[in-house]
Structure formats: C-alpha cells, structure tokens
PDB file of N, CA and C in Angstrom:
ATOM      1  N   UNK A   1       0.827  -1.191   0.000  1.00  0.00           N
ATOM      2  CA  UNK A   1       0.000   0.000   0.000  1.00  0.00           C
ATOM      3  C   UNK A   1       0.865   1.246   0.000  1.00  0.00           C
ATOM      4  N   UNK A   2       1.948   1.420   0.737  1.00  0.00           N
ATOM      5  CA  UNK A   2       2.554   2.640   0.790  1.00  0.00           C
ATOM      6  C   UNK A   2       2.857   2.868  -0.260  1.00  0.00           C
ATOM      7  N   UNK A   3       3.650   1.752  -1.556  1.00  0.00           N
ATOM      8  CA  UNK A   3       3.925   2.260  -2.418  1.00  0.00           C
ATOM      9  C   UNK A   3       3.293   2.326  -3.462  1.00  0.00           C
ATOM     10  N   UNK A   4       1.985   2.169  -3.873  1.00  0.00           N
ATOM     11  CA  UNK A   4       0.877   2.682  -3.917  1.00  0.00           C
ATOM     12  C   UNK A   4       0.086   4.039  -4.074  1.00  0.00           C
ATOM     13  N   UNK A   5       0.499   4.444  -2.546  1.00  0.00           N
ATOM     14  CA  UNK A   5       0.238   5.635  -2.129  1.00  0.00           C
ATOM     15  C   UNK A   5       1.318   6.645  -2.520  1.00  0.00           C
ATOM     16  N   UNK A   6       2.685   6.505  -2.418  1.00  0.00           N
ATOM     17  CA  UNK A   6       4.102   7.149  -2.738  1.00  0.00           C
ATOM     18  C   UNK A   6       3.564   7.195  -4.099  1.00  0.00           C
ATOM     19  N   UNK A   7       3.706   6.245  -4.860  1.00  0.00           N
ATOM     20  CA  UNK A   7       3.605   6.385  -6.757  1.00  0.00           C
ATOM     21  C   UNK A   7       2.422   7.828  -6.851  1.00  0.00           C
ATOM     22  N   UNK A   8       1.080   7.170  -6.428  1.00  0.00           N
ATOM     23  CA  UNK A   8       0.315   8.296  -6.833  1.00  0.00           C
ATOM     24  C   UNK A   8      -0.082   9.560  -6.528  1.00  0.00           C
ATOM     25  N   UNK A   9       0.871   9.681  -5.175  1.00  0.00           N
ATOM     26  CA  UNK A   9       1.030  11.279  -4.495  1.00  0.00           C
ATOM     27  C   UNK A   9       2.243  12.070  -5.729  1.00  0.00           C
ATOM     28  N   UNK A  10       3.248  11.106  -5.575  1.00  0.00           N
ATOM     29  CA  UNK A  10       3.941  12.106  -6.438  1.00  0.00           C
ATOM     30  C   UNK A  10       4.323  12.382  -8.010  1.00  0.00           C
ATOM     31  N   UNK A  11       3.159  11.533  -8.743  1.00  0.00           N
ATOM     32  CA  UNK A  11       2.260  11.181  -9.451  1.00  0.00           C
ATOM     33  C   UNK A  11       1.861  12.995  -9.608  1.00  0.00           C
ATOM     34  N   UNK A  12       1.182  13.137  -8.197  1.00  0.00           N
ATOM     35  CA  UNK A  12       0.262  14.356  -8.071  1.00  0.00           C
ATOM     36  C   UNK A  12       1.159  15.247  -7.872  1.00  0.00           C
ATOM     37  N   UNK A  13       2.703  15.341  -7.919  1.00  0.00           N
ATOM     38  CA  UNK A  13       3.450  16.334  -7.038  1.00  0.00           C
ATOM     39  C   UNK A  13       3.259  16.928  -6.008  1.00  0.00           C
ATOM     40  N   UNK A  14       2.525  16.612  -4.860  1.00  0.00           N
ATOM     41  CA  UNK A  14       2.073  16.596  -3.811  1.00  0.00           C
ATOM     42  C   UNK A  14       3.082  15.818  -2.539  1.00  0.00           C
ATOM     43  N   UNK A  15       3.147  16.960  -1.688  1.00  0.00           N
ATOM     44  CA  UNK A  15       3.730  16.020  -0.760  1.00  0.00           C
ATOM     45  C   UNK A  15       3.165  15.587   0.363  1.00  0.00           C
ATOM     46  N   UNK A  16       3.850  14.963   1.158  1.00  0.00           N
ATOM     47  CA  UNK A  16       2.777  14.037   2.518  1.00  0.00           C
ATOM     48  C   UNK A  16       2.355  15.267   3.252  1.00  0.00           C
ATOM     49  N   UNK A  17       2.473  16.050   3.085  1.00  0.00           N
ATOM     50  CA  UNK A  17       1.985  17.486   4.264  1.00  0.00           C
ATOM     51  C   UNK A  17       0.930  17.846   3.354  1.00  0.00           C
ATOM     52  N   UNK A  18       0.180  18.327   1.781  1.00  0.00           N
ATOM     53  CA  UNK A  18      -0.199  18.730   1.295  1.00  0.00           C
ATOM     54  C   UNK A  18      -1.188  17.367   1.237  1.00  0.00           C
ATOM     55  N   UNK A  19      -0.873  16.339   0.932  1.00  0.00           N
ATOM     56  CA  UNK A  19      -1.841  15.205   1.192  1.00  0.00           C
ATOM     57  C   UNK A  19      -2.852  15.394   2.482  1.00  0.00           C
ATOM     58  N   UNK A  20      -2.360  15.372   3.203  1.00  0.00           N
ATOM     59  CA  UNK A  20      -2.938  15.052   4.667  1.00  0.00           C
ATOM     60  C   UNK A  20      -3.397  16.433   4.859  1.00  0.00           C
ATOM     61  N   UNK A  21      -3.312  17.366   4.825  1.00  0.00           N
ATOM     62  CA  UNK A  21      -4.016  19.040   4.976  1.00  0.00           C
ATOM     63  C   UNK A  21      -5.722  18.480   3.848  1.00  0.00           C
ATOM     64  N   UNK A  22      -5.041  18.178   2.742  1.00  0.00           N
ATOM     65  CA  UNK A  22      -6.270  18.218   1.278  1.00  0.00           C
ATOM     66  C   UNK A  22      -7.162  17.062   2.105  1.00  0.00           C
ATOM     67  N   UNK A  23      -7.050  16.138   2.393  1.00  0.00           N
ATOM     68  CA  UNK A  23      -7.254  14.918   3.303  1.00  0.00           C
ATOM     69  C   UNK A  23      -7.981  14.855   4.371  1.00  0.00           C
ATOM     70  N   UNK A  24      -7.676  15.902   4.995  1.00  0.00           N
ATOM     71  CA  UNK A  24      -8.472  16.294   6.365  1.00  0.00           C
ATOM     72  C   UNK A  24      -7.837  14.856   7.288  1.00  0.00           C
ATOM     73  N   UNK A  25      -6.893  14.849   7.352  1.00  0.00           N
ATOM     74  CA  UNK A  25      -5.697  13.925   7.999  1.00  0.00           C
ATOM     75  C   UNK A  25      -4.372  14.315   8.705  1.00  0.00           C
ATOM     76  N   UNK A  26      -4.110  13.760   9.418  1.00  0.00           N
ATOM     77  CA  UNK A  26      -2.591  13.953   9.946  1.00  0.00           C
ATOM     78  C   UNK A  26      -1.256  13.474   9.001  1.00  0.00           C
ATOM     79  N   UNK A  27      -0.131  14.989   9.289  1.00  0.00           N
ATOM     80  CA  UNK A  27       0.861  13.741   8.443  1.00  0.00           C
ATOM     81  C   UNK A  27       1.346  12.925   8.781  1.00  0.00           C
ATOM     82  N   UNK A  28       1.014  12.312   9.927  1.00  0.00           N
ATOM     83  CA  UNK A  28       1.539  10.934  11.046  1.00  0.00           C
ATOM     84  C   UNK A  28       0.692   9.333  10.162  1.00  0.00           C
ATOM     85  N   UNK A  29      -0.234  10.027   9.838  1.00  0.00           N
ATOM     86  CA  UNK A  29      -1.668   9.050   9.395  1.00  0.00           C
ATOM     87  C   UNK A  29      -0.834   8.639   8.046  1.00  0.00           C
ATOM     88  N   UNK A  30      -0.343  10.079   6.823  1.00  0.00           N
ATOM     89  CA  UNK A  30      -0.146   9.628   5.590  1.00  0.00           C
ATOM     90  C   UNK A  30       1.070   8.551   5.725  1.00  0.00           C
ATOM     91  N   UNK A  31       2.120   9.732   6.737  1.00  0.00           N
ATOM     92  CA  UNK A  31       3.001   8.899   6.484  1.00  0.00           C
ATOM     93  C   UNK A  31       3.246   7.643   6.963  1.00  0.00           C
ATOM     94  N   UNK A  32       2.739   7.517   8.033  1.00  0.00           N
ATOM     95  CA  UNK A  32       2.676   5.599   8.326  1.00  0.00           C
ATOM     96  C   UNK A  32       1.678   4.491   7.408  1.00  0.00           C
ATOM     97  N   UNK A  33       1.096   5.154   6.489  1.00  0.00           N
ATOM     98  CA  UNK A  33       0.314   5.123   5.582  1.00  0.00           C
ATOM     99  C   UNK A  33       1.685   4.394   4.521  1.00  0.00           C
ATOM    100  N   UNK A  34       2.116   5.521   3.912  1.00  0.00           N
ATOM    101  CA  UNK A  34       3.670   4.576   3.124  1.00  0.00           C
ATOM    102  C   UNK A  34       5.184   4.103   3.614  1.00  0.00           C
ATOM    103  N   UNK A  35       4.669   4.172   4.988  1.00  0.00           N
ATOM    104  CA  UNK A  35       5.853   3.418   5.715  1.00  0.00           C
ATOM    105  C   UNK A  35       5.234   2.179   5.755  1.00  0.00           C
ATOM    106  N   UNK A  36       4.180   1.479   5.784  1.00  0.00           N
ATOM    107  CA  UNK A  36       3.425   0.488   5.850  1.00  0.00           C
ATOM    108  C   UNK A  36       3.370   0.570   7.348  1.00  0.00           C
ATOM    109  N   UNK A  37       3.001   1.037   8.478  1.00  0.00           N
ATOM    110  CA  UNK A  37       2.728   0.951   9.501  1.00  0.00           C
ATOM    111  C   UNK A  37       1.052   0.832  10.157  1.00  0.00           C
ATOM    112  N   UNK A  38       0.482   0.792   9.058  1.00  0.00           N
ATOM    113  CA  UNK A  38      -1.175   0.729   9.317  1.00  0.00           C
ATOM    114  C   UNK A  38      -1.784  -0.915   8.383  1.00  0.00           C
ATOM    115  N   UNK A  39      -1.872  -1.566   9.210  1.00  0.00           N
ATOM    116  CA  UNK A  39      -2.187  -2.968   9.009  1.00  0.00           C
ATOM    117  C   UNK A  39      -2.957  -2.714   8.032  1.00  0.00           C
ATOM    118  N   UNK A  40      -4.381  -2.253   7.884  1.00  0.00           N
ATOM    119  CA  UNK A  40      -5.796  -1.973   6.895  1.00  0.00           C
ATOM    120  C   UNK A  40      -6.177  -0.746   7.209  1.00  0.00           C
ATOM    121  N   UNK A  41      -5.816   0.283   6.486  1.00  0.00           N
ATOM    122  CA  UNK A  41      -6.831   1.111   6.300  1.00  0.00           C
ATOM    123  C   UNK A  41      -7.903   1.337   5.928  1.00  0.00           C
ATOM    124  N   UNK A  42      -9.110   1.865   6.513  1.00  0.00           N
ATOM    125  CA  UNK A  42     -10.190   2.223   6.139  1.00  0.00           C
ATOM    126  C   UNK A  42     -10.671   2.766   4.609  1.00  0.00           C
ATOM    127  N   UNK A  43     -11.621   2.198   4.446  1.00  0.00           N
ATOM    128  CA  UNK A  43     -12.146   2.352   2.580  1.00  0.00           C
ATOM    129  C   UNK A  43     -12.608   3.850   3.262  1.00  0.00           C
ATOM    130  N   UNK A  44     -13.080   4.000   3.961  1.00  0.00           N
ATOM    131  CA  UNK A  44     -13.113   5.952   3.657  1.00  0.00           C
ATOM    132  C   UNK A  44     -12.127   6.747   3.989  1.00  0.00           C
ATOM    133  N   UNK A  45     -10.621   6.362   4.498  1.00  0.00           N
ATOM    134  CA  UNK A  45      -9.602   6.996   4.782  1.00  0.00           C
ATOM    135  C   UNK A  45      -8.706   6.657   3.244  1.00  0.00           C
ATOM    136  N   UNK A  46      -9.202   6.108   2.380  1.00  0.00           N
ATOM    137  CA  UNK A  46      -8.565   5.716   1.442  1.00  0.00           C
ATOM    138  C   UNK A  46      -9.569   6.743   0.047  1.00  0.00           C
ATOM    139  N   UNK A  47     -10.389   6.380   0.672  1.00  0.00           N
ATOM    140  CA  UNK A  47     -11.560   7.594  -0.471  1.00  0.00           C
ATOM    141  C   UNK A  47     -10.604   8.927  -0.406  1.00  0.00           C
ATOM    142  N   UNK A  48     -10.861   9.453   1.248  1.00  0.00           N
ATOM    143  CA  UNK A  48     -10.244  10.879   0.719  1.00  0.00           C
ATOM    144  C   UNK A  48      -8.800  10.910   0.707  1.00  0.00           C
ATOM    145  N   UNK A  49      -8.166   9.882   0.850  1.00  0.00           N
ATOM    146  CA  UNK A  49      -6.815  10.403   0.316  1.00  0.00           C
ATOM    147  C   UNK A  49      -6.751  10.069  -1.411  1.00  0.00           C
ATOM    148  N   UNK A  50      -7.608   9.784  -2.161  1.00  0.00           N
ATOM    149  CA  UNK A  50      -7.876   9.147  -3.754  1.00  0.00           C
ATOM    150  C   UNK A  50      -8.053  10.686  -3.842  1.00  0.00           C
ATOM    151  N   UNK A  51      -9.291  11.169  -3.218  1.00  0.00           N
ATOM    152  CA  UNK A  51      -9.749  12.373  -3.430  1.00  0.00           C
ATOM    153  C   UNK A  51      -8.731  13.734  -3.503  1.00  0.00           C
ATOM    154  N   UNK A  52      -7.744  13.805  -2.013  1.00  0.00           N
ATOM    155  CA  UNK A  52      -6.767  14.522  -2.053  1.00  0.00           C
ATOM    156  C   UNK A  52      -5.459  14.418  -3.073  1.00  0.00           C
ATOM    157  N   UNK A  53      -5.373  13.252  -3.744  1.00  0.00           N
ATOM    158  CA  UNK A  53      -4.688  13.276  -4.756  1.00  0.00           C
ATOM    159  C   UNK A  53      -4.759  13.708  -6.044  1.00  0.00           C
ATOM    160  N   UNK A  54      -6.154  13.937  -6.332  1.00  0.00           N
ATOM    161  CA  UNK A  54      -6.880  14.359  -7.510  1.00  0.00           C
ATOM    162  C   UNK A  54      -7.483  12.792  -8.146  1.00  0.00           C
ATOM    163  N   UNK A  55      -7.442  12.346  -7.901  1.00  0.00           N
ATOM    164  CA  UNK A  55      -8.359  10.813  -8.373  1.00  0.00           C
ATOM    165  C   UNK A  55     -10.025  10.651  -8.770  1.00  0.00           C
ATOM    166  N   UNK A  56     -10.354  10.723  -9.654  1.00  0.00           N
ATOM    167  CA  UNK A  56     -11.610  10.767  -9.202  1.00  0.00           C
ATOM    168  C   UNK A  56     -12.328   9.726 -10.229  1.00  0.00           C
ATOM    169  N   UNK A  57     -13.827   9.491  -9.886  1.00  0.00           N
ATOM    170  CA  UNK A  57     -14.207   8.280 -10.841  1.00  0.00           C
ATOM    171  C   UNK A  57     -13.694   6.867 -10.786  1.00  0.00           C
ATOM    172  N   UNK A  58     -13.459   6.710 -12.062  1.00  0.00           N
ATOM    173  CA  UNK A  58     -12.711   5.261 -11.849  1.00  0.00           C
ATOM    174  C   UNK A  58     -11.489   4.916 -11.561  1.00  0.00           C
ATOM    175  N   UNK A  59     -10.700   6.135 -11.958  1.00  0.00           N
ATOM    176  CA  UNK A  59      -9.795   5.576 -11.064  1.00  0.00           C
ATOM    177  C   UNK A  59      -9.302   5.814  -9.622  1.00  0.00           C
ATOM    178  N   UNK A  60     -10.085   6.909  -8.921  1.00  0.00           N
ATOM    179  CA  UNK A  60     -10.254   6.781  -7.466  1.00  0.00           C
ATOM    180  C   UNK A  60     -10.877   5.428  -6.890  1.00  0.00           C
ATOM    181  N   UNK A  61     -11.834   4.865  -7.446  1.00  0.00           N
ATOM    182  CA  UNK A  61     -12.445   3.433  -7.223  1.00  0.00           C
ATOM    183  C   UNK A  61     -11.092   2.736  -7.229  1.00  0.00           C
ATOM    184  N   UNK A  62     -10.650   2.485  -8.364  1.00  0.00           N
ATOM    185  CA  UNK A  62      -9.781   1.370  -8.592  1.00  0.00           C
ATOM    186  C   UNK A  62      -8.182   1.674  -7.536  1.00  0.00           C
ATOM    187  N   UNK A  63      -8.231   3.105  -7.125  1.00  0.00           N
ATOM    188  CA  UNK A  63      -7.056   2.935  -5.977  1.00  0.00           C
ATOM    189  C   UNK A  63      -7.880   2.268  -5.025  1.00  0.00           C
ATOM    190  N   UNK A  64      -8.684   2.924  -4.313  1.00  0.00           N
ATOM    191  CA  UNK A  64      -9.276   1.951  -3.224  1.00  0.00           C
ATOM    192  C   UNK A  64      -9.395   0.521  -3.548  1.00  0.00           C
ATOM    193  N   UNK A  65      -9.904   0.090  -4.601  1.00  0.00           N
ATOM    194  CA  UNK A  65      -9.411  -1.481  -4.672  1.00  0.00           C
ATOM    195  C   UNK A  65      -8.318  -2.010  -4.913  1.00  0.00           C
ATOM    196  N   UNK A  66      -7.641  -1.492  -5.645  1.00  0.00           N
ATOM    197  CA  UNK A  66      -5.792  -1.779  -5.386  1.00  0.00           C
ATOM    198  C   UNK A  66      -5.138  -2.125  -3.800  1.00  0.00           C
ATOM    199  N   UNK A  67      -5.785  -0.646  -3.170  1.00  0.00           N
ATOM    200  CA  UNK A  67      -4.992  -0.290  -1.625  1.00  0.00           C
ATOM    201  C   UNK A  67      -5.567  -1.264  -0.700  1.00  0.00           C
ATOM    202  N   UNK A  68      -7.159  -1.938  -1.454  1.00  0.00           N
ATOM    203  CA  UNK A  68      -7.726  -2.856  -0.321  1.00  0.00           C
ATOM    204  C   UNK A  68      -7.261  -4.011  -0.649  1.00  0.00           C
ATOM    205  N   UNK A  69      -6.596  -4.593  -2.130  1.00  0.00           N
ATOM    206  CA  UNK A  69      -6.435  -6.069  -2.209  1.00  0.00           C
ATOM    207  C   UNK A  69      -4.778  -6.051  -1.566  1.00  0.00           C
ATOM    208  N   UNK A  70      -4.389  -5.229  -1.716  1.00  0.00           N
ATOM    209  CA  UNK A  70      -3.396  -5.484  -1.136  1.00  0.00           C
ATOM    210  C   UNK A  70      -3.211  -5.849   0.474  1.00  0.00           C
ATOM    211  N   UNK A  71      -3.728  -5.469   1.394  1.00  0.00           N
ATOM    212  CA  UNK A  71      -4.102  -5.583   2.517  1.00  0.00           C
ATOM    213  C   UNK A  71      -4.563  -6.913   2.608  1.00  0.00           C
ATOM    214  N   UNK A  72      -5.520  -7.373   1.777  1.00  0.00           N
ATOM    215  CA  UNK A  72      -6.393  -8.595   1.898  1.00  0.00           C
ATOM    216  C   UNK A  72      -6.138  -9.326  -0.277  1.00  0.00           C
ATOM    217  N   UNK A  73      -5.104  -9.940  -0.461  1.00  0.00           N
ATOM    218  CA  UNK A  73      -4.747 -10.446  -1.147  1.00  0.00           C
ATOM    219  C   UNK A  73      -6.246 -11.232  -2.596  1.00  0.00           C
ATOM    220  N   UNK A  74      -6.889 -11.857  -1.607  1.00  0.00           N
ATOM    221  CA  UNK A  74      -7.910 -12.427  -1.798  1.00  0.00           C
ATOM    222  C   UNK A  74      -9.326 -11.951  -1.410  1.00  0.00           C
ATOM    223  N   UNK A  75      -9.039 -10.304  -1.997  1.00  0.00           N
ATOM    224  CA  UNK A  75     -10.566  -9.739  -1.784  1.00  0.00           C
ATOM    225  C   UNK A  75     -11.410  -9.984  -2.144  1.00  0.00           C
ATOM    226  N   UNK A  76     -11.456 -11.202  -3.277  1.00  0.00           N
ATOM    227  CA  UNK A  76     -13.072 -11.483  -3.622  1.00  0.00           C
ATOM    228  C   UNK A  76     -13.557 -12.064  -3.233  1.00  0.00           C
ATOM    229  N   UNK A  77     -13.064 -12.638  -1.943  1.00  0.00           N
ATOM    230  CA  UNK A  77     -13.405 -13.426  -0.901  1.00  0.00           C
ATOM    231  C   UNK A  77     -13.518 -12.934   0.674  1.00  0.00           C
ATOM    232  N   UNK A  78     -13.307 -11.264   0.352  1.00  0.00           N
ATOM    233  CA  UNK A  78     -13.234 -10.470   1.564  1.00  0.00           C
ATOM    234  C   UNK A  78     -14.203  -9.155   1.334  1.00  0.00           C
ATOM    235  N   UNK A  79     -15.459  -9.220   1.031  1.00  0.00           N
ATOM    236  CA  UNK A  79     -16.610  -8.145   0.429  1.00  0.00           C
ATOM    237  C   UNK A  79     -16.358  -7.604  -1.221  1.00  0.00           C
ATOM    238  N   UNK A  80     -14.981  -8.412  -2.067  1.00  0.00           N
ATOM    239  CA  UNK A  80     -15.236  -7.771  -2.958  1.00  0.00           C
ATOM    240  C   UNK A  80     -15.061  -8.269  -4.368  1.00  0.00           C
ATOM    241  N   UNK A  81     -15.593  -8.564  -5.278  1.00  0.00           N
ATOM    242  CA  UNK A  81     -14.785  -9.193  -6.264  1.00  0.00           C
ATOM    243  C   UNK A  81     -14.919  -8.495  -7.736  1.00  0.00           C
ATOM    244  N   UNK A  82     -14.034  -8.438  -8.671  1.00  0.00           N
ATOM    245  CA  UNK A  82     -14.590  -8.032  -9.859  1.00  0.00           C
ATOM    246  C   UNK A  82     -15.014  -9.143 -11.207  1.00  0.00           C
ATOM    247  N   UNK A  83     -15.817  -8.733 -11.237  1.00  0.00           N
ATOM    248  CA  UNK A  83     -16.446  -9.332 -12.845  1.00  0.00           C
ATOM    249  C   UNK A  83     -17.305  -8.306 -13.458  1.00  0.00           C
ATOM    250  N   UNK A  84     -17.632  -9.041 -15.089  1.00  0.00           N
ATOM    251  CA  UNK A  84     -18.199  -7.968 -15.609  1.00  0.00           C
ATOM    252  C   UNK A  84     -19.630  -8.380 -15.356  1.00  0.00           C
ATOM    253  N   UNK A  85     -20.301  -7.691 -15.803  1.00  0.00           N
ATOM    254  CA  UNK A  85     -22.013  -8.109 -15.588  1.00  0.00           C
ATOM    255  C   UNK A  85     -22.923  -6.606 -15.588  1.00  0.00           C
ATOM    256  N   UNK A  86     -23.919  -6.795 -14.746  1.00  0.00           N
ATOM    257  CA  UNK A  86     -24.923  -5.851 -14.704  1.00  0.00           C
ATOM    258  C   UNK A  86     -25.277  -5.517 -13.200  1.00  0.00           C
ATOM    259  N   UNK A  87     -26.357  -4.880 -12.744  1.00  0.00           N
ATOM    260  CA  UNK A  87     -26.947  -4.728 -11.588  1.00  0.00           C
ATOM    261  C   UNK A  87     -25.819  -3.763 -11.045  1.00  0.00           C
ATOM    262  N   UNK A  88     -26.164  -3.040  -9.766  1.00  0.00           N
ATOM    263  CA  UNK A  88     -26.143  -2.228  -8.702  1.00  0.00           C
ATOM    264  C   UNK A  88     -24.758  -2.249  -8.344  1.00  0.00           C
ATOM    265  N   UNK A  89     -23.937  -2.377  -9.118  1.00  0.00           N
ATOM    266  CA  UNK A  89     -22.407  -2.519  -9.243  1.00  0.00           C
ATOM    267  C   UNK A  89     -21.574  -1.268  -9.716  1.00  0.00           C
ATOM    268  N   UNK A  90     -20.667  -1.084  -9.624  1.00  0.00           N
ATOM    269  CA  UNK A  90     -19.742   0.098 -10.160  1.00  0.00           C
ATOM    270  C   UNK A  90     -18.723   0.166 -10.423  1.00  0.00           C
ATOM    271  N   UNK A  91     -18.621   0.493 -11.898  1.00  0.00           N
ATOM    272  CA  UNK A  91     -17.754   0.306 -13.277  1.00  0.00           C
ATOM    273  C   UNK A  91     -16.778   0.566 -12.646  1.00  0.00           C
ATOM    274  N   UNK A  92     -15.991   0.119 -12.882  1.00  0.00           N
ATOM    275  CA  UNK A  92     -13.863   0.186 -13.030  1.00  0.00           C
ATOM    276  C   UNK A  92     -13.675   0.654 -14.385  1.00  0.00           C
ATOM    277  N   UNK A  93     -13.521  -0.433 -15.137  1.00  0.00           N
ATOM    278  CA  UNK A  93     -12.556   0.199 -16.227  1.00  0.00           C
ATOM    279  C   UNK A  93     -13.887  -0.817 -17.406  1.00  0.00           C
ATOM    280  N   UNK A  94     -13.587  -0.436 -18.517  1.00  0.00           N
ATOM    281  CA  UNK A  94     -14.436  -1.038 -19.793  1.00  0.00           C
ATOM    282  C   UNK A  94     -14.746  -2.555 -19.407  1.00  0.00           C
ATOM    283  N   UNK A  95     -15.757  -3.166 -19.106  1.00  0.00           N
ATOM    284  CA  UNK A  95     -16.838  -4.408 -18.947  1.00  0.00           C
ATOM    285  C   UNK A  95     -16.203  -4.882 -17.347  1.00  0.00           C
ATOM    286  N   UNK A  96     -15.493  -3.859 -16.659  1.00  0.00           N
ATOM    287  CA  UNK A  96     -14.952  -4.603 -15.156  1.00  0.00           C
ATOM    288  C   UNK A  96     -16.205  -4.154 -14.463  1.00  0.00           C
ATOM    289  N   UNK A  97     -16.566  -4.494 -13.359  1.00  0.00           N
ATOM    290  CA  UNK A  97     -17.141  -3.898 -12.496  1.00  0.00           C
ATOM    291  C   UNK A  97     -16.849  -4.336 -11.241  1.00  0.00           C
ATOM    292  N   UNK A  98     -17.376  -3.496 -10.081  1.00  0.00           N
ATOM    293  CA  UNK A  98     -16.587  -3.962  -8.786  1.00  0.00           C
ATOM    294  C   UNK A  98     -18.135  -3.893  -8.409  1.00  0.00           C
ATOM    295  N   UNK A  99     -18.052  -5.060  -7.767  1.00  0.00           N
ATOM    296  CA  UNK A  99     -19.422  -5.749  -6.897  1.00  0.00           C
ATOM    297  C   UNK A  99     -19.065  -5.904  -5.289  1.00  0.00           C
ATOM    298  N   UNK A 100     -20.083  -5.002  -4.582  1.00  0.00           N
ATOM    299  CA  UNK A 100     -20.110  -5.349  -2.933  1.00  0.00           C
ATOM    300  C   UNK A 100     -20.698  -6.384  -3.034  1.00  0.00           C
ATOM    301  N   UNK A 101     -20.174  -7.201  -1.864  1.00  0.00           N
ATOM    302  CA  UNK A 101     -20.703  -8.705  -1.497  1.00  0.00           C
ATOM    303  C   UNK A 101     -21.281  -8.154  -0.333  1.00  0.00           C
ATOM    304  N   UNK A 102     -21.609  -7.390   0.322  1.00  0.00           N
ATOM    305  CA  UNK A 102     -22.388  -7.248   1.364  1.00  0.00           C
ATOM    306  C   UNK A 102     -23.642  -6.503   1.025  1.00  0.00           C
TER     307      UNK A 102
END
C-alpha cells in the first residue's frame, strides 16, 4: 500500500503534508500510511486520500481497490470481487465492475 500511495502522491506532485491538509488527515496518518505501519486502512480513509490526490471516478475506485487487495490479497473473498455483468455494481474500467458482497 505505501507504495501505492508514494507512486500516486507524487504522481500528483504533492507532498505528505499537502496530502494530509487536502485529506483532512494527519501527516503521522499519511506517512505511516507509506511506511506500511497501518495494518488496513479504512475504505473511507482511502476515499479521501484518492480524493486529495486528484483521483476521481474510476480511477479513485480502482485505488481503493488496489490499496484494499493489497491488505487482503484475496478480496473477492473479503466483500469484494470483480467481474463484468450488470446490476447495482460500479464500473472500473471497460466491462470490469466492482461488486459489494455485502
């Protein structure tokens, strides 16, 4: 996850102080964030740091699912999986979709 988070902050030319201000976060939070010091972060502490990076749409979705499979290797077996299909789901990238299992 940190590096993850490192690629697409400075990606943004943004640094961990400008993250975490845009973030409404500490820079203790970002940066143990890409030190790997936070076992799982939260899918809404991961929203607004997508958000504070400039991410938005699909590929703010698809960091949060990146930042969550990594944590949990085998997320489609942990609330999340992707396939393509229909119903109450939300697009990733052309025929992906990311389906809550809950």
């Amino acid at each position: 996850m940190g590096e993850l988070l490192r690629d697409r902050r400075e990606r943004a030319a943004l640094t961990q102080r400008e993250v975490a201000d845009r973030a409404g976060l500490s820079l203790r939070a970002i940066n143990s964030l890409e030190c790997g010091r936070v076992a799982r972060p939260r899918i809404h502490t991961l929203r607004v740091i997508a958000a504070a990076i400039g991410l938005k749409g699909d590929a703010a979705r698809l960091f949060v699912f990146e930042a969550r499979s990594i944590f949990s290797p085998a997320a489609s077996h942990h609330g999340f999986q992707v396939e393509g299909g229909g119903g109450d789901d939300v697009q990733l990238l052309s025929g992906v979709r990311l389906v809550s299992s809950g």
